[in-house]
Protein backbone atom coordinates (compact mmCIF):
# COMPACT_ATOMS: atom_id res chain seq x y z
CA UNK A 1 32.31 14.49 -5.96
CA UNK A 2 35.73 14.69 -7.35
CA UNK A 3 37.93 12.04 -7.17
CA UNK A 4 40.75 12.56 -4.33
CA UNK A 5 44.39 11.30 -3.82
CA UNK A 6 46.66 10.82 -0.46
CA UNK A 7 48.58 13.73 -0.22
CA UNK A 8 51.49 13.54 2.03
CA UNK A 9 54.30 16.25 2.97
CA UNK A 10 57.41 15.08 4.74
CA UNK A 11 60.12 16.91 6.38
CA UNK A 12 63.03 15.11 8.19
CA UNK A 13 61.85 16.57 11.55
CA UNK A 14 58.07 15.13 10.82
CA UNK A 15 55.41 14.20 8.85
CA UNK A 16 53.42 17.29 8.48
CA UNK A 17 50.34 16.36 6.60
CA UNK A 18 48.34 13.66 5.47
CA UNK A 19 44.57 13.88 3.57
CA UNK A 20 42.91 12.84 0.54
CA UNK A 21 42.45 15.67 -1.34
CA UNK A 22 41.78 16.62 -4.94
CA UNK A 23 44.10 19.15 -5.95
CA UNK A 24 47.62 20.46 -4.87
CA UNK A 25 50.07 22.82 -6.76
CA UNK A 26 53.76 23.17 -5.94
CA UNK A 27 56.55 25.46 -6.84
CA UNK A 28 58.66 22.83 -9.64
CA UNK A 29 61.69 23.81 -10.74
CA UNK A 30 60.74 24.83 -14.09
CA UNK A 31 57.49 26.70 -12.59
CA UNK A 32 54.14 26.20 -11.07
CA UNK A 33 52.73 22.44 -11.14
CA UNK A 34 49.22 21.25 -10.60
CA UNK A 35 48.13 17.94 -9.71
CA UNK A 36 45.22 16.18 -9.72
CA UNK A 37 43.86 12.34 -9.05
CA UNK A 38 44.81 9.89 -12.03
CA UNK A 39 48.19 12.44 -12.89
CA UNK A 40 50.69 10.69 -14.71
CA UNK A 41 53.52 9.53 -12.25
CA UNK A 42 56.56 11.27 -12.38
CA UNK A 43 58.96 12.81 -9.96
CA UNK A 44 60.42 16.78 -9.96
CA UNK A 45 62.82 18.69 -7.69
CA UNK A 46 60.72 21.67 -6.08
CA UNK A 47 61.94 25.53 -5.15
CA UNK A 48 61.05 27.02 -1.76
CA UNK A 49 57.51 28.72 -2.31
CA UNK A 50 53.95 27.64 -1.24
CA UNK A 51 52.02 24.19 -1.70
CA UNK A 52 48.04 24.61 -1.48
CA UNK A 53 46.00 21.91 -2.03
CA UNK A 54 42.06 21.83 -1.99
CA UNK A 55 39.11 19.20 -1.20
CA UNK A 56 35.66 20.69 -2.22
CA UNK A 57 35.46 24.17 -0.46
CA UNK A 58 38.52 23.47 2.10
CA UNK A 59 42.05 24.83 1.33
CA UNK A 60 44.99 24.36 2.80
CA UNK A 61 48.61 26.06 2.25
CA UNK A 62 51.97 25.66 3.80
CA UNK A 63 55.62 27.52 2.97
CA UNK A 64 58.19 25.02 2.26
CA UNK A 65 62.16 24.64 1.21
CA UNK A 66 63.66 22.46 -1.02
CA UNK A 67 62.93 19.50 -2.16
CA UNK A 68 60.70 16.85 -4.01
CA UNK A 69 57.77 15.57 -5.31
CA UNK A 70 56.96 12.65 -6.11
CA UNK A 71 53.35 12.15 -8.27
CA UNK A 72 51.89 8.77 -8.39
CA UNK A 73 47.79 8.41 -9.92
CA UNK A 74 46.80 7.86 -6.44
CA UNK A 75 49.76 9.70 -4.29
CA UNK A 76 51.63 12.94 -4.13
CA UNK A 77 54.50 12.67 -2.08
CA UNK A 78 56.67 15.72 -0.80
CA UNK A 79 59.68 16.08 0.74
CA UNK A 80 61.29 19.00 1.70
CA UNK A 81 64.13 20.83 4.15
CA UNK A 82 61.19 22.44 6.04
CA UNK A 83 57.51 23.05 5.87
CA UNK A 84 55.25 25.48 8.06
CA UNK A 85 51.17 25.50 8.07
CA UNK A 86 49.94 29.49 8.58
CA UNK A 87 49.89 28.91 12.54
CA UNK A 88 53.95 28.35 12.92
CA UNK A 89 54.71 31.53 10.39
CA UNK A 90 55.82 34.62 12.62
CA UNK A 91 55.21 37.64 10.59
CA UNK A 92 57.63 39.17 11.77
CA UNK A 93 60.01 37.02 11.90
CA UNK A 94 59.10 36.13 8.14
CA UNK A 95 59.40 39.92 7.47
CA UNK A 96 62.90 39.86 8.98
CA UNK A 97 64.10 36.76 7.15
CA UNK A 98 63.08 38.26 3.88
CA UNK A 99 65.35 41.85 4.92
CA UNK A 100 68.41 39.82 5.75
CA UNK A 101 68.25 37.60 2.88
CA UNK A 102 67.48 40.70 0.51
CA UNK A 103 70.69 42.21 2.00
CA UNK A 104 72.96 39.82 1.35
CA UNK A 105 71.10 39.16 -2.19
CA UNK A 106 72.52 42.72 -2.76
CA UNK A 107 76.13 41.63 -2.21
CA UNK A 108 76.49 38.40 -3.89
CA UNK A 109 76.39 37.19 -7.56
CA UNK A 110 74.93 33.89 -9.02
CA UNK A 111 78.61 32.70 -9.04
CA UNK A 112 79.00 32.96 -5.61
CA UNK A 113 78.96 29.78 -3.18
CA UNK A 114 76.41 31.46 -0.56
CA UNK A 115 73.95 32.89 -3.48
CA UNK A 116 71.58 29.86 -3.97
CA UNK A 117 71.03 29.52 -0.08
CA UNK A 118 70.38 33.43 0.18
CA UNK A 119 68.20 33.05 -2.78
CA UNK A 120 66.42 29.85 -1.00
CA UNK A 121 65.79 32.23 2.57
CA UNK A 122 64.31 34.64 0.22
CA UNK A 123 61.98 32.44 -1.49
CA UNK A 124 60.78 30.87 2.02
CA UNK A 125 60.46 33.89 3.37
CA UNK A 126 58.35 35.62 0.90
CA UNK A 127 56.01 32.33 0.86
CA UNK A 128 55.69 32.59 4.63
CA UNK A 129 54.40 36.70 4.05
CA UNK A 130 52.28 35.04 1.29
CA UNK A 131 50.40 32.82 3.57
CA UNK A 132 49.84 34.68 6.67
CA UNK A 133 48.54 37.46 4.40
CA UNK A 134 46.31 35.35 2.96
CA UNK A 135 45.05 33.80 6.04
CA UNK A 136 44.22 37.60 7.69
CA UNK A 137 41.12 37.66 9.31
């Protein structure tokens, strides 16, 4: 059996999860991160996207916002704006997130002051499609 670490994701609302696994990846900053038991602490910012994390032949994923992670040999702590498991993602509602924030994507540039929180919707929204295709059927 692989070794396993408490894995913990916190939003301000609630604390959505809590279970030993042995693997989790998260969307860093600066790109995909993995972690496993016995990582090397450190601490990252984290880009809306999708955190899975596996124990032996379970999975898990959620969509999530903003936020952090913090990485300790026996801990992974995240805390983000928002986090969904597959059963609170609408589809629809995902796919009509992802429109609006594609629309005004269309109409702003980097430099403007709404662009990073357009940018965020469209992230979140595109992991929520991600995961409720992935958990069809």
């Amino acid at each position: 059996m692989a070794e396993t670490f408490l894995l913990e994701i916190v939003t301000p609302a609630r604390k959505l999860l809590s279970r030993e696994v042995e693997e989790v990846s998260a969307p860093a900053l600066m790109g995909e991160i993995g972690v496993l038991a016995g990582h090397a602490p450190m601490l990252t910012t984290l880009n809306p996207g999708v955190i899975s994390y596996k124990k032996g032949s379970e999975s898990g994923s959620l969509a999530v916002g903003r936020g952090y992670a913090e990485v300790l040999a026996d801990k992974t702590t995240i805390l983000v704006d928002t986090a969904e498991l597959d059963s609170e993602i609408d589809a629809e509602t995902a796919r009509q997130s992802l429109a609006k924030s594609e629309d005004a994507l269309k109409n702003l540039t980097p430099d403007d002051p709404g662009y990073q929180d357009a940018l965020d919707a469209y992230d979140l929204a595109q992991a929520r499609i991600r995961i409720k295709e992935r958990h069809k059927g």
